[in-house]
N, C-alpha and C. Protein backbone atom coordinates (compact mmCIF):
# COMPACT_ATOMS: atom_id res chain seq x y z
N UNK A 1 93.91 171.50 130.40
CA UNK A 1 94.14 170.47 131.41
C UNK A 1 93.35 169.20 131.03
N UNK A 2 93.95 167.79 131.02
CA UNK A 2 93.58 166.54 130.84
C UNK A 2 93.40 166.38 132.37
N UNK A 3 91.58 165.54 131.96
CA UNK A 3 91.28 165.14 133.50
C UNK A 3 91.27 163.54 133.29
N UNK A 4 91.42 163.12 134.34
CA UNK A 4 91.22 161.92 134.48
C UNK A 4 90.67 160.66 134.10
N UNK A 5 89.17 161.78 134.07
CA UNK A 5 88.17 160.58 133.25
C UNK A 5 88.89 161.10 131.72
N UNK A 6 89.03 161.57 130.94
CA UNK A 6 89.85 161.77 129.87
C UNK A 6 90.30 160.64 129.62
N UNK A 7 91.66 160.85 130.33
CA UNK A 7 92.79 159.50 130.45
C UNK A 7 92.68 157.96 130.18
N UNK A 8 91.39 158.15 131.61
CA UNK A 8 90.53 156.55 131.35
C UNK A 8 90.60 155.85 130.26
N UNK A 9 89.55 157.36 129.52
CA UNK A 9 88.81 156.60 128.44
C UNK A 9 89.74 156.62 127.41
N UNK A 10 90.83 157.22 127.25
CA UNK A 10 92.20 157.30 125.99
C UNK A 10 92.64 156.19 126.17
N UNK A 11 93.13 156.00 127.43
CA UNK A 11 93.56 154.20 127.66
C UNK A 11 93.04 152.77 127.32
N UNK A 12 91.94 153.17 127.43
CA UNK A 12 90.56 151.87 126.77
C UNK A 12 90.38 151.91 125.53
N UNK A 13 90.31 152.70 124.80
CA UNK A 13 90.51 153.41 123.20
C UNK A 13 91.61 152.15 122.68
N UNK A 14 92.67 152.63 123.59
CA UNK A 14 94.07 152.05 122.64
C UNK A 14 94.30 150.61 123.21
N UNK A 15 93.68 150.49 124.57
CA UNK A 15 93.52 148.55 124.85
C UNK A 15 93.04 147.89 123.92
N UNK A 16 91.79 148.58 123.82
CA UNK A 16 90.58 147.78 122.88
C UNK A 16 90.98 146.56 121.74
N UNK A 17 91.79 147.18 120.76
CA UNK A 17 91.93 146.62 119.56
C UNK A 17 92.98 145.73 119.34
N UNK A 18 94.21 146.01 120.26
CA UNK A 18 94.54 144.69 121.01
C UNK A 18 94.37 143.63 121.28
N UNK A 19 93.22 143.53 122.32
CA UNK A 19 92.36 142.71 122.53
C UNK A 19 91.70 141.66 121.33
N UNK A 20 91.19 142.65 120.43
CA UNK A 20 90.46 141.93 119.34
C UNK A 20 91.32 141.32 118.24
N UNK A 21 92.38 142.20 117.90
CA UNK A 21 92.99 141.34 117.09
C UNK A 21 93.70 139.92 117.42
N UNK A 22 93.92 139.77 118.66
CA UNK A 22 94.78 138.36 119.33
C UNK A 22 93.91 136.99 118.12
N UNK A 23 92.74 137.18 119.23
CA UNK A 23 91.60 136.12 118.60
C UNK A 23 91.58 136.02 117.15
N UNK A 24 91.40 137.54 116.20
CA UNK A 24 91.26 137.07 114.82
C UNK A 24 93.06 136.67 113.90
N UNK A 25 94.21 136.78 114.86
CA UNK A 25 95.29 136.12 114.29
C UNK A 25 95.20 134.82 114.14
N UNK A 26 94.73 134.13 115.55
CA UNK A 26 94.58 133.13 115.85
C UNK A 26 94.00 131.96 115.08
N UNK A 27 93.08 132.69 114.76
CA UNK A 27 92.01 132.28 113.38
C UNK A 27 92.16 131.68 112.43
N UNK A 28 92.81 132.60 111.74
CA UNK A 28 93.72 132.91 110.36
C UNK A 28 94.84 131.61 110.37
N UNK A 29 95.66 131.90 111.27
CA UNK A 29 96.53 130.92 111.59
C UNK A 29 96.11 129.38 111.49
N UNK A 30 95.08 129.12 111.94
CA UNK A 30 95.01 127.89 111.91
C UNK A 30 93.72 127.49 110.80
N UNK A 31 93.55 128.33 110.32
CA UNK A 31 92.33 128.28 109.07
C UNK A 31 93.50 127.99 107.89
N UNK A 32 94.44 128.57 108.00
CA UNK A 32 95.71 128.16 106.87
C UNK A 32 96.32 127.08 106.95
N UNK A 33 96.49 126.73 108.15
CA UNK A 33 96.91 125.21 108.56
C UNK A 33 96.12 124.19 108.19
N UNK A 34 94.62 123.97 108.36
CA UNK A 34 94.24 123.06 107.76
C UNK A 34 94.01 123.29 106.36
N UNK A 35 94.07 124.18 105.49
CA UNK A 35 94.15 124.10 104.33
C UNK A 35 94.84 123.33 103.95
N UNK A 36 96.34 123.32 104.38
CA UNK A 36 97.69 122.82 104.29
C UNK A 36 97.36 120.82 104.55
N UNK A 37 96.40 120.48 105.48
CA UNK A 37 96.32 119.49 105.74
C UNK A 37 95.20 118.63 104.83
N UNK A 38 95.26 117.77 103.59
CA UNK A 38 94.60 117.40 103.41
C UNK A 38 94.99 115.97 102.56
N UNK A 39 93.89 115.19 101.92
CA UNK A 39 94.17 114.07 101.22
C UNK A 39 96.07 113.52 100.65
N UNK A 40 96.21 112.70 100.77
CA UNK A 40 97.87 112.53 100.34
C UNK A 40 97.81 112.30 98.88
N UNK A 41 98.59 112.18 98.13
CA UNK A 41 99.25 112.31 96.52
C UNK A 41 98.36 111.12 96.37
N UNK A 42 98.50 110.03 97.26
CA UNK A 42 98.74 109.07 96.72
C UNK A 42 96.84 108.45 96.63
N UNK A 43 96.43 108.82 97.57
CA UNK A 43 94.64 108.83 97.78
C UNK A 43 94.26 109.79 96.44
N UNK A 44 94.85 110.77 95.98
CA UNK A 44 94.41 111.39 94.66
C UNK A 44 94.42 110.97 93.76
N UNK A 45 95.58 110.25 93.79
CA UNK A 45 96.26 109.43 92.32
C UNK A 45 94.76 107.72 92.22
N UNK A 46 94.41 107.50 93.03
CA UNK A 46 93.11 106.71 93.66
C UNK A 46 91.80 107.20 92.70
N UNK A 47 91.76 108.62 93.07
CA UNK A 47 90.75 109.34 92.79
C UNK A 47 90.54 109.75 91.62
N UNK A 48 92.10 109.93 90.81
CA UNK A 48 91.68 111.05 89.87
C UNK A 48 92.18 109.51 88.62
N UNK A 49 92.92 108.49 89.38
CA UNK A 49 93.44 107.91 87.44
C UNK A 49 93.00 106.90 87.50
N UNK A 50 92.46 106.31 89.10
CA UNK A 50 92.17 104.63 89.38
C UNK A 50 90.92 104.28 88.90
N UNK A 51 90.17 105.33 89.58
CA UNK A 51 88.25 105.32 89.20
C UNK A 51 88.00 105.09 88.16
N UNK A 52 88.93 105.96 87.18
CA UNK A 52 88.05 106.53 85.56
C UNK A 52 88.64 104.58 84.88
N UNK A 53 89.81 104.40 85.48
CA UNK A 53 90.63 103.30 85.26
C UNK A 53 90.21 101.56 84.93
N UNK A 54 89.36 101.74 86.53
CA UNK A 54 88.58 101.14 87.16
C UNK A 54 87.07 100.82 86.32
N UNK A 55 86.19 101.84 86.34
CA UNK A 55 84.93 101.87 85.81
C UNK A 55 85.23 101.58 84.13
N UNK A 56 86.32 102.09 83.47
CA UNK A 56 86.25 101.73 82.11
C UNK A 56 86.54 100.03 81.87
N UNK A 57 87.18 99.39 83.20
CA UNK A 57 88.05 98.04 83.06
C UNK A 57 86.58 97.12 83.10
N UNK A 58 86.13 97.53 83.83
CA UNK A 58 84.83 96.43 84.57
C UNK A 58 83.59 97.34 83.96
N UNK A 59 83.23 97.75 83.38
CA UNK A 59 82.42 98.52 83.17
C UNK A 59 80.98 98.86 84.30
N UNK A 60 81.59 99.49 85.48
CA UNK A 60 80.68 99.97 86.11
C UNK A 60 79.91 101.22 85.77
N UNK A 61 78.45 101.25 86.31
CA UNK A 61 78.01 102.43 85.90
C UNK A 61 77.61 103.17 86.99
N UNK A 62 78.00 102.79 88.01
CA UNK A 62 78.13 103.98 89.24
C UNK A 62 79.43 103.97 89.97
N UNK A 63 79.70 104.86 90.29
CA UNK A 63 80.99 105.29 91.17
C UNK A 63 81.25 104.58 92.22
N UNK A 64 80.05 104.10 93.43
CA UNK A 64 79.93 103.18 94.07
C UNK A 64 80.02 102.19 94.33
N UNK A 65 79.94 101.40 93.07
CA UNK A 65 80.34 100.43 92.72
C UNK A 65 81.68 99.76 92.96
N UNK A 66 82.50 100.98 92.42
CA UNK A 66 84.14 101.06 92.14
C UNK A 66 84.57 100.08 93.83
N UNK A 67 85.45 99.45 93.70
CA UNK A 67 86.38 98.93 94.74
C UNK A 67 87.21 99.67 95.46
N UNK A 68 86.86 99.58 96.93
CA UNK A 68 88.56 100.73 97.20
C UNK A 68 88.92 99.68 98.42
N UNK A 69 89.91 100.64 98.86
CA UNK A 69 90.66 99.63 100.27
C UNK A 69 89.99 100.25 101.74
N UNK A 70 90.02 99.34 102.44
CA UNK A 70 89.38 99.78 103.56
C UNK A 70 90.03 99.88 104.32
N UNK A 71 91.39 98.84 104.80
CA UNK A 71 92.68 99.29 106.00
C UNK A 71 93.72 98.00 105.65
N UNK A 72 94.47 98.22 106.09
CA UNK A 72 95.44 97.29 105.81
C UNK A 72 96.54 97.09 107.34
N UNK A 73 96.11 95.27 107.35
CA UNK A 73 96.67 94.91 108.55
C UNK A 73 97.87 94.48 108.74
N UNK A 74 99.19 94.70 110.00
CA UNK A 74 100.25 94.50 109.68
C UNK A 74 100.33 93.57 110.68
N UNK A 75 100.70 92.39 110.68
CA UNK A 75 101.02 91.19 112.13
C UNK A 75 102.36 90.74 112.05
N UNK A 76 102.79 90.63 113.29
CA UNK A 76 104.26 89.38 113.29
C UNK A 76 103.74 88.66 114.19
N UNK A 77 104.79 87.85 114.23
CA UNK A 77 104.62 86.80 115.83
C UNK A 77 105.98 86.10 115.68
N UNK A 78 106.26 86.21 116.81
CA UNK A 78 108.02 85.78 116.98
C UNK A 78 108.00 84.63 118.24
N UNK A 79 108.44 83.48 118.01
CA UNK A 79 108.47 82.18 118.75
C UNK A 79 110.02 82.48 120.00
N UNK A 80 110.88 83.63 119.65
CA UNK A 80 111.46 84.18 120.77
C UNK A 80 111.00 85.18 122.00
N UNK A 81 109.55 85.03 122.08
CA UNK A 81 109.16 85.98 122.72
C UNK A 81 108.79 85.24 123.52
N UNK A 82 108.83 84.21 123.84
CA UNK A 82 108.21 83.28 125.04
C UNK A 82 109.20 83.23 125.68
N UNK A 83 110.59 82.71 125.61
CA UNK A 83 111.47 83.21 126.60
C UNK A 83 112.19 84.71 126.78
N UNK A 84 112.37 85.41 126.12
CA UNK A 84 112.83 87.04 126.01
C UNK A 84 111.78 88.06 125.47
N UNK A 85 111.16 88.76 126.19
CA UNK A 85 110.28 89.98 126.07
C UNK A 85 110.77 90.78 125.24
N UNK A 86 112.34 91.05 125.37
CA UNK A 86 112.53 92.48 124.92
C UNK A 86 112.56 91.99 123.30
N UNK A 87 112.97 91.21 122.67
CA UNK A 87 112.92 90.24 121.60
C UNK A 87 111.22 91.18 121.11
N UNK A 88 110.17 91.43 121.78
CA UNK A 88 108.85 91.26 120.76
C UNK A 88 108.93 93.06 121.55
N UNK A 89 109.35 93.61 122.23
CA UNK A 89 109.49 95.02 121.90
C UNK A 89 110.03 95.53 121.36
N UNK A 90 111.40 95.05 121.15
CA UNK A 90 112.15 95.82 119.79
C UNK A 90 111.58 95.54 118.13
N UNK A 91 110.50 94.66 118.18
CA UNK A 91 109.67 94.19 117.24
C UNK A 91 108.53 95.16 116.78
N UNK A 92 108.08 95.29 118.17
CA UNK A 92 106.82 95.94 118.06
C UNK A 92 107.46 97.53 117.30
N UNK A 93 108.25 98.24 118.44
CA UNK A 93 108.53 99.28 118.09
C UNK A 93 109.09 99.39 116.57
N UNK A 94 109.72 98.90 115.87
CA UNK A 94 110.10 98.43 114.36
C UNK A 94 109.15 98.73 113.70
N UNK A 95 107.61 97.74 113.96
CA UNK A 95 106.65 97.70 113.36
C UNK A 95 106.05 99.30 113.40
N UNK A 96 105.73 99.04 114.38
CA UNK A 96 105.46 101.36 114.53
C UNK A 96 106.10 102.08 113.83
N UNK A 97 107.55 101.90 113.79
CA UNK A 97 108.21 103.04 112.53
C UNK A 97 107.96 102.58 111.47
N UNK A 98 107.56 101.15 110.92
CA UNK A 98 106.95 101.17 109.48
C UNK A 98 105.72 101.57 109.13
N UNK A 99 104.80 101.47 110.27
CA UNK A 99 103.25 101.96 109.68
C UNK A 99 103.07 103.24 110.33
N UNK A 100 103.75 103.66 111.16
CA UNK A 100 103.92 105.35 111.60
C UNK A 100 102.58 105.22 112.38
N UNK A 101 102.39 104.23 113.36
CA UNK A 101 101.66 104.24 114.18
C UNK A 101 102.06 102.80 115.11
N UNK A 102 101.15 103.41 116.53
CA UNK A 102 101.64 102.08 117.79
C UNK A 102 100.48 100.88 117.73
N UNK A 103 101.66 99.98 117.29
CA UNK A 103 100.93 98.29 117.67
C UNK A 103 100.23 98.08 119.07
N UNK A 104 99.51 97.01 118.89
CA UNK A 104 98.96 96.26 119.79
C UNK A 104 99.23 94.86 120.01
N UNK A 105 99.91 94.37 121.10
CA UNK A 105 100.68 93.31 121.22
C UNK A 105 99.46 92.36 121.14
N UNK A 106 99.79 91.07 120.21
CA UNK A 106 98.90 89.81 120.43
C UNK A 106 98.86 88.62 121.09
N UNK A 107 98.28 88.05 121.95
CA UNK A 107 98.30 86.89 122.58
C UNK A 107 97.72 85.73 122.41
N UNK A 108 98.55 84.52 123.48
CA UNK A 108 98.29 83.18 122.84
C UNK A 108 97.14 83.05 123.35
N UNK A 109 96.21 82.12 122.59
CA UNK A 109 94.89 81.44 122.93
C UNK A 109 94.66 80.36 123.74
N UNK A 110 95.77 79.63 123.43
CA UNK A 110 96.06 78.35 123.77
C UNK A 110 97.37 78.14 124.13
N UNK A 111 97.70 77.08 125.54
CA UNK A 111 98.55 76.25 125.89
C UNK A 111 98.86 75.21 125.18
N UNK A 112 100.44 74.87 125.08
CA UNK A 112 100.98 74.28 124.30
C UNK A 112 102.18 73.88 124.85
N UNK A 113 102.08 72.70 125.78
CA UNK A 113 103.55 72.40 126.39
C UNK A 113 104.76 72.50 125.68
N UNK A 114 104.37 71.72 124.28
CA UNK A 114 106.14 71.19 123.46
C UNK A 114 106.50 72.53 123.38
N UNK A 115 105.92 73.80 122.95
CA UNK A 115 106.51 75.08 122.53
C UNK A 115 106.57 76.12 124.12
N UNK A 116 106.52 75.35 125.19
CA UNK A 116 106.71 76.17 126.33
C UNK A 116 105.69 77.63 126.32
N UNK A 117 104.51 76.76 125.64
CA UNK A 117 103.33 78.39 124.95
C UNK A 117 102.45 78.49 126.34
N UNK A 118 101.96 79.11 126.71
CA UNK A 118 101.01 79.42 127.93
C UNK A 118 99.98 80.44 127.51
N UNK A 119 98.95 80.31 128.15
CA UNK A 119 97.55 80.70 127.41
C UNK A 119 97.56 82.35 128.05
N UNK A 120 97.61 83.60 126.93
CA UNK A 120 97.59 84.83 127.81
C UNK A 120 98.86 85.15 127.56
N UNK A 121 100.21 84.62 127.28
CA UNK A 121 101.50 85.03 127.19
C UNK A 121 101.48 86.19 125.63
N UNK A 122 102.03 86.90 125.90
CA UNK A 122 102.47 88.08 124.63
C UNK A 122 103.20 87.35 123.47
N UNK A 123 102.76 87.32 122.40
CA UNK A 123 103.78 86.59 121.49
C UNK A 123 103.97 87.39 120.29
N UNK A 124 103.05 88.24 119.67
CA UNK A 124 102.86 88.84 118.13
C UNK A 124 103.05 90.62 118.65
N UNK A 125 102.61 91.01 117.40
CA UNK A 125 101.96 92.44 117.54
C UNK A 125 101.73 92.76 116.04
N UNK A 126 100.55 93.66 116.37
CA UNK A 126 99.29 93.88 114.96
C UNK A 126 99.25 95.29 115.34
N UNK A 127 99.14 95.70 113.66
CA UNK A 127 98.38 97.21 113.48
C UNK A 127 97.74 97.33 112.36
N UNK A 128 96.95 97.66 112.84
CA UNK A 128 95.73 98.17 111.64
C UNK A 128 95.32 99.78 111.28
N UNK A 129 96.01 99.96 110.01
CA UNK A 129 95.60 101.46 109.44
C UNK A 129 94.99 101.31 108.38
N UNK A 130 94.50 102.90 108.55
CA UNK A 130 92.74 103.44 107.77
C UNK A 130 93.20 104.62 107.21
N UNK A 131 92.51 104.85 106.23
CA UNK A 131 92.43 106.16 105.96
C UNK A 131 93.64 106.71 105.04
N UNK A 132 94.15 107.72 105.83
CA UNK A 132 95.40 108.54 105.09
C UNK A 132 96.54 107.51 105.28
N UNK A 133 96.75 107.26 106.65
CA UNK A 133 98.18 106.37 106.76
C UNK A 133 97.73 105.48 106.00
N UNK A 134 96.99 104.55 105.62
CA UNK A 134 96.91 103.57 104.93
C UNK A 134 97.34 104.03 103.87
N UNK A 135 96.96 104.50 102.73
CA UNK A 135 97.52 105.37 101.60
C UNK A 135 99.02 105.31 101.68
N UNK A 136 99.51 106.32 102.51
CA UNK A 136 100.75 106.39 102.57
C UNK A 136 101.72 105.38 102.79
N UNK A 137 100.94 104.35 103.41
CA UNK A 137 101.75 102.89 103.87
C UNK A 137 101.96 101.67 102.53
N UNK A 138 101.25 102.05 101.88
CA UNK A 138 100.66 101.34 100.53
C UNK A 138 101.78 102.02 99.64
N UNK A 139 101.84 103.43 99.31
CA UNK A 139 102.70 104.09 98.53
C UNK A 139 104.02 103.74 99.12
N UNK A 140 104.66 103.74 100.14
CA UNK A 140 105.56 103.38 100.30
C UNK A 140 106.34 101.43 99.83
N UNK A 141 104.94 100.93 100.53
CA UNK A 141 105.28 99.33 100.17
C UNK A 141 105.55 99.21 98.97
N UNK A 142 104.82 99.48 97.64
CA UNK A 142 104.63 99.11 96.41
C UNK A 142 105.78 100.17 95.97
N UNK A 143 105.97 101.39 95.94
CA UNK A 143 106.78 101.80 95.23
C UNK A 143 108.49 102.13 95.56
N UNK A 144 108.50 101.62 97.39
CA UNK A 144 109.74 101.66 97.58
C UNK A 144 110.33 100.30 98.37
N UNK A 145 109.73 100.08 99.02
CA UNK A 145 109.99 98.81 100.00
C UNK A 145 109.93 97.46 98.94
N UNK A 146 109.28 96.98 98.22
CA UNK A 146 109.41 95.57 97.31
C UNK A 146 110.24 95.53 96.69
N UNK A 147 110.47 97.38 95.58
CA UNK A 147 111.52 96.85 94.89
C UNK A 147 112.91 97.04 95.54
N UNK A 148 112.89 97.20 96.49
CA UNK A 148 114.50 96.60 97.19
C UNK A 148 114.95 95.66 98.03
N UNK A 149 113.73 94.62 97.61
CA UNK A 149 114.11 92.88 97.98
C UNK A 149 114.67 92.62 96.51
N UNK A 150 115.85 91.93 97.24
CA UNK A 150 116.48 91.35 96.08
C UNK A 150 115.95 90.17 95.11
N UNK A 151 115.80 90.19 93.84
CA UNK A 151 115.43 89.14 92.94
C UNK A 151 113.98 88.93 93.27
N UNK A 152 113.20 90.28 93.24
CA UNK A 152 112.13 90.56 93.52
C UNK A 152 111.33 90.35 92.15
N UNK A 153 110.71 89.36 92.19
CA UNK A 153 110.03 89.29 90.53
C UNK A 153 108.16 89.82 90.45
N UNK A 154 107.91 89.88 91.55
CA UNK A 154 105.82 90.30 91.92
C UNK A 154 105.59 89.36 93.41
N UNK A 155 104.34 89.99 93.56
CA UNK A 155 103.44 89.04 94.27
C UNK A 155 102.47 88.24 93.41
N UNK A 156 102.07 86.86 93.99
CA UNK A 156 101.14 85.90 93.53
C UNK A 156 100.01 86.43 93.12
N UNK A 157 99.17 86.18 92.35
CA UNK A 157 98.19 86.49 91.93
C UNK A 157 97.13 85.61 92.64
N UNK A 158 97.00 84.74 92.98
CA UNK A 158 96.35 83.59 93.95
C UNK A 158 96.59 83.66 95.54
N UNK A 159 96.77 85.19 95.84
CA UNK A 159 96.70 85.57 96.96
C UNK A 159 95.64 85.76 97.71
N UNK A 160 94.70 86.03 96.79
CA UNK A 160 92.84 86.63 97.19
C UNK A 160 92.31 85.59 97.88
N UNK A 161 91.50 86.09 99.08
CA UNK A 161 90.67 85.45 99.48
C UNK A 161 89.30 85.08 98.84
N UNK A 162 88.99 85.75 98.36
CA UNK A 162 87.46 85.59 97.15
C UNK A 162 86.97 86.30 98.06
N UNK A 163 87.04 87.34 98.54
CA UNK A 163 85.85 88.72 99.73
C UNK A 163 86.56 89.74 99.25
N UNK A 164 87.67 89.84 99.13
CA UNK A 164 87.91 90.86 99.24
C UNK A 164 89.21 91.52 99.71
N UNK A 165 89.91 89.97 100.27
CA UNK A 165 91.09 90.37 100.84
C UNK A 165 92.23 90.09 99.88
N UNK A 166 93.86 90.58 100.27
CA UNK A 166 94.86 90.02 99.93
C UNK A 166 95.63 90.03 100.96
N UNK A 167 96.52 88.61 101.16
CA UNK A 167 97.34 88.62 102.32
C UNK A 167 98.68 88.01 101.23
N UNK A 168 99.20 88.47 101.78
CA UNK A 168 101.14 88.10 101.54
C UNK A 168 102.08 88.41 102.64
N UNK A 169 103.17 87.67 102.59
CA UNK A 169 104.14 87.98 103.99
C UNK A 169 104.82 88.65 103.26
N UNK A 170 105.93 89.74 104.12
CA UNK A 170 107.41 89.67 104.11
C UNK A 170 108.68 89.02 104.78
N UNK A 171 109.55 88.43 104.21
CA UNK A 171 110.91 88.12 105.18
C UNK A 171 111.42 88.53 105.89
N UNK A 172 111.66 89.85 105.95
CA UNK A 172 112.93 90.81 106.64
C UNK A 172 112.32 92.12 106.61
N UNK A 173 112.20 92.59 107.47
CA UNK A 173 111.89 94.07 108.16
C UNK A 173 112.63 95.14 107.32
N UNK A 174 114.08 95.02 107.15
CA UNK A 174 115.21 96.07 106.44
C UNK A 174 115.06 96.35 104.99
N UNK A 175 113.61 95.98 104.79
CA UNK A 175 113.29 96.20 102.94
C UNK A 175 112.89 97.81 103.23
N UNK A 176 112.38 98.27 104.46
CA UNK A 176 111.62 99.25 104.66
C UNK A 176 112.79 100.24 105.15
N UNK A 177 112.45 101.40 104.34
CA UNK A 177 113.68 102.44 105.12
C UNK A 177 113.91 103.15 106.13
N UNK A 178 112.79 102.80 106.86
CA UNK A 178 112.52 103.33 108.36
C UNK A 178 113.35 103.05 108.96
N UNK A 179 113.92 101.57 109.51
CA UNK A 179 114.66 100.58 110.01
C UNK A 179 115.86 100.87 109.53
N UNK A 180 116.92 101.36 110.98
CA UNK A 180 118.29 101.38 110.71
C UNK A 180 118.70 100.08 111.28
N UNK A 181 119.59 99.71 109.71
CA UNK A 181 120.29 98.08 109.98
C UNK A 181 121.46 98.10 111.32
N UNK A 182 121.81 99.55 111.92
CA UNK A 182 122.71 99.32 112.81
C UNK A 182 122.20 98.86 114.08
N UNK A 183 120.91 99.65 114.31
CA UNK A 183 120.12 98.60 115.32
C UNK A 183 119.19 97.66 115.34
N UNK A 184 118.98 97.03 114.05
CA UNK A 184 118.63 95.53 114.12
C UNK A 184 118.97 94.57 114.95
N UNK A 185 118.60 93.76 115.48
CA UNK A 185 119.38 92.52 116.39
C UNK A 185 118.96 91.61 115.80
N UNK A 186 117.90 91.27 115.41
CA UNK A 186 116.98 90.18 114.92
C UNK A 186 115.91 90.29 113.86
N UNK A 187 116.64 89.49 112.25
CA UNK A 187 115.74 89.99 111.52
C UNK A 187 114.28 89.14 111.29
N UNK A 188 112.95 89.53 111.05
CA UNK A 188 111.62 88.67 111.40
C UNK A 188 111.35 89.29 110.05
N UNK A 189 110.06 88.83 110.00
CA UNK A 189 108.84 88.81 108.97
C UNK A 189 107.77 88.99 109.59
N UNK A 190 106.29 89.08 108.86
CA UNK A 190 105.64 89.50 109.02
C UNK A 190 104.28 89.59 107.84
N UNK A 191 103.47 89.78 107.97
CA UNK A 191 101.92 88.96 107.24
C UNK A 191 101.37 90.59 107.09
N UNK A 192 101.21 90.92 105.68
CA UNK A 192 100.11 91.71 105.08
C UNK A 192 98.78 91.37 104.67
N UNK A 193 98.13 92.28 105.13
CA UNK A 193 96.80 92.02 104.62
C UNK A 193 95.81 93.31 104.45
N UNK A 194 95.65 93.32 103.02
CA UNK A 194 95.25 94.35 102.49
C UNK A 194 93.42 94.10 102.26
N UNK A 195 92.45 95.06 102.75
CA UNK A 195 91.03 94.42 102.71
C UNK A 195 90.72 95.73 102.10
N UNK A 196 90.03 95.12 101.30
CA UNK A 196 89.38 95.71 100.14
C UNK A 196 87.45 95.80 100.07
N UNK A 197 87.32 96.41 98.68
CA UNK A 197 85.17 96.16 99.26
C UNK A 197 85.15 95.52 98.09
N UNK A 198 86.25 94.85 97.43
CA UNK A 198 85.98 93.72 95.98
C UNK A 198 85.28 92.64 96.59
N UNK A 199 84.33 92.37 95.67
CA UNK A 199 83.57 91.01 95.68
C UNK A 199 84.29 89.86 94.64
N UNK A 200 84.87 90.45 94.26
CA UNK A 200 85.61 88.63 93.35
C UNK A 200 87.07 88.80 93.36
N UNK A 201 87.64 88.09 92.93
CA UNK A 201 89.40 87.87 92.50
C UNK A 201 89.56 88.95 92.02
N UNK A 202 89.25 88.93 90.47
CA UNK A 202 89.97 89.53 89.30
C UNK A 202 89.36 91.08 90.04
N UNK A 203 88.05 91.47 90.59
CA UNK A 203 88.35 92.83 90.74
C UNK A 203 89.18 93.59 92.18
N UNK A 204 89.87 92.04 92.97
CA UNK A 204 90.45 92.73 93.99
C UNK A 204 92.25 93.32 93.36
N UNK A 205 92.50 92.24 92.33
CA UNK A 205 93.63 92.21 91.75
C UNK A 205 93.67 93.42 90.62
N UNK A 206 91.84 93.66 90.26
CA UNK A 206 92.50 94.99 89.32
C UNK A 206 93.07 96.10 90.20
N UNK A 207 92.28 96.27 91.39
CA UNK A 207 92.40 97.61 92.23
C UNK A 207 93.65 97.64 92.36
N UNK A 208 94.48 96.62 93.13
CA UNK A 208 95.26 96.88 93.65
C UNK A 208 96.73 97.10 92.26
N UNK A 209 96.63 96.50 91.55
CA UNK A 209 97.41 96.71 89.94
C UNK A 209 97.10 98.36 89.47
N UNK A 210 96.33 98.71 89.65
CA UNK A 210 95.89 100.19 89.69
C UNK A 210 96.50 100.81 90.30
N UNK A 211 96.91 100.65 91.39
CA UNK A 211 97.28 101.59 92.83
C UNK A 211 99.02 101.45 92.64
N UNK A 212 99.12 100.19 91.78
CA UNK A 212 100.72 99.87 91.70
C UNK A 212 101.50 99.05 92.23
N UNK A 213 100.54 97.79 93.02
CA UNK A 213 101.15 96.58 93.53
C UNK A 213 101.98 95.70 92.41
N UNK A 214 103.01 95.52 92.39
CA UNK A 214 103.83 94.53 91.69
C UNK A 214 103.11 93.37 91.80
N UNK A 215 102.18 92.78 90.51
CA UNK A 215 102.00 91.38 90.38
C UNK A 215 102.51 90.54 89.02
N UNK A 216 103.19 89.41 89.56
CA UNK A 216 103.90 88.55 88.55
C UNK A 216 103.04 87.84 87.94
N UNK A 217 103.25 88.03 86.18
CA UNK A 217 102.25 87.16 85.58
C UNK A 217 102.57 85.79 85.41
């Protein structure tokens, strides 16, 4: 005869391990996932061909030294947004599917009768990415988005600020393949600016010739 307390304790036996394994699946599971999550192709390709690239060009003798990018800023500003709003949201949102992140709308500073401008009115929108998206936003510009402007010959070389920066515009939004031309309404442009930790010209222009920016000699 099975008594009771028996039973109990047969039942707790076979709960038990149940119990414990939930937590250590759980684990596992997401200990594999971030494995899965790390640096992009294109931050490696940085790491592993730009550096050695880099330090042999300029002859640095510390790693530190080396130049890298720090974020890269994306702005428009559309002079139809003072009378039609939706004009600088279908903008903004555009801009978000190219840098795979949400803008921040910019405003005027100043009043300006002839342009019907009022101080505080919404007119632009800016985003600024770091890090991985930056990478990825860079790999895309340089190796897919430029060369499918037509009669695309480089960017200027006399783009540098002498710190560290490079700024260049684009014309038209539809260079980028994010952007379906069926819902375009209005095509704009828009101001790059790539900031870097170069201290002169020639080493903001090597980095970025490294990384694979199209520059025209």
């Amino acid at each position: 005869m099975v008594t009771k307390v028996e039973k109990k304790e047969t039942s707790k036996k076979k709960e038990t391990p149940k119990k414990k394994e939930a937590p250590q699946q759980k684990k596992v599971a997401s200990a594999s996932a971030a494995t899965k999550l790390g640096p992009s192709l294109f931050e490696r390709y940085y790491r592993d061909v730009c550096v050695p690239q880099l330090m042999k060009e300029f002859g640095y003798r510390n790693v530190m030294q080396i130049p890298r990018v720090e974020k890269v800023v994306l702005n428009t500003c559309l002079k139809d947004a003072v009378s039609d709003f939706k004009v600088l949201e279908q903008a903004a949102e555009e801009l978000g599917l190219i840098a795979g992140q949400r803008p921040v709308y910019t405003k005027a500073k100043k009043s300006i009768s002839n342009f019907k401008l009022r101080e505080g009115i919404k007119i632009g929108a800016c985003v600024t990415l770091r890090k991985q998206r930056m990478y990825e936003f860079l790999n895309r510009l340089f190796h897919i988005a430029l060369p499918r402007v037509r009669d695309f010959k480089g960017l200027s070389p006399k783009s540098t600020d002498g710190r560290g920066g490079y700024t260049f515009g684009l014309t038209e939004q539809v260079m980028f393949p994010e952007i379906n031309l069926d819902k375009v309404n209005k095509v704009y442009g828009m101001n790059v600016t790539i900031c870097t930790t170069a201290k002169t010209p020639a080493e903001t222009l090597g980095l970025l010739k490294a990384l694979g920016m199209p520059v025209r000699s």
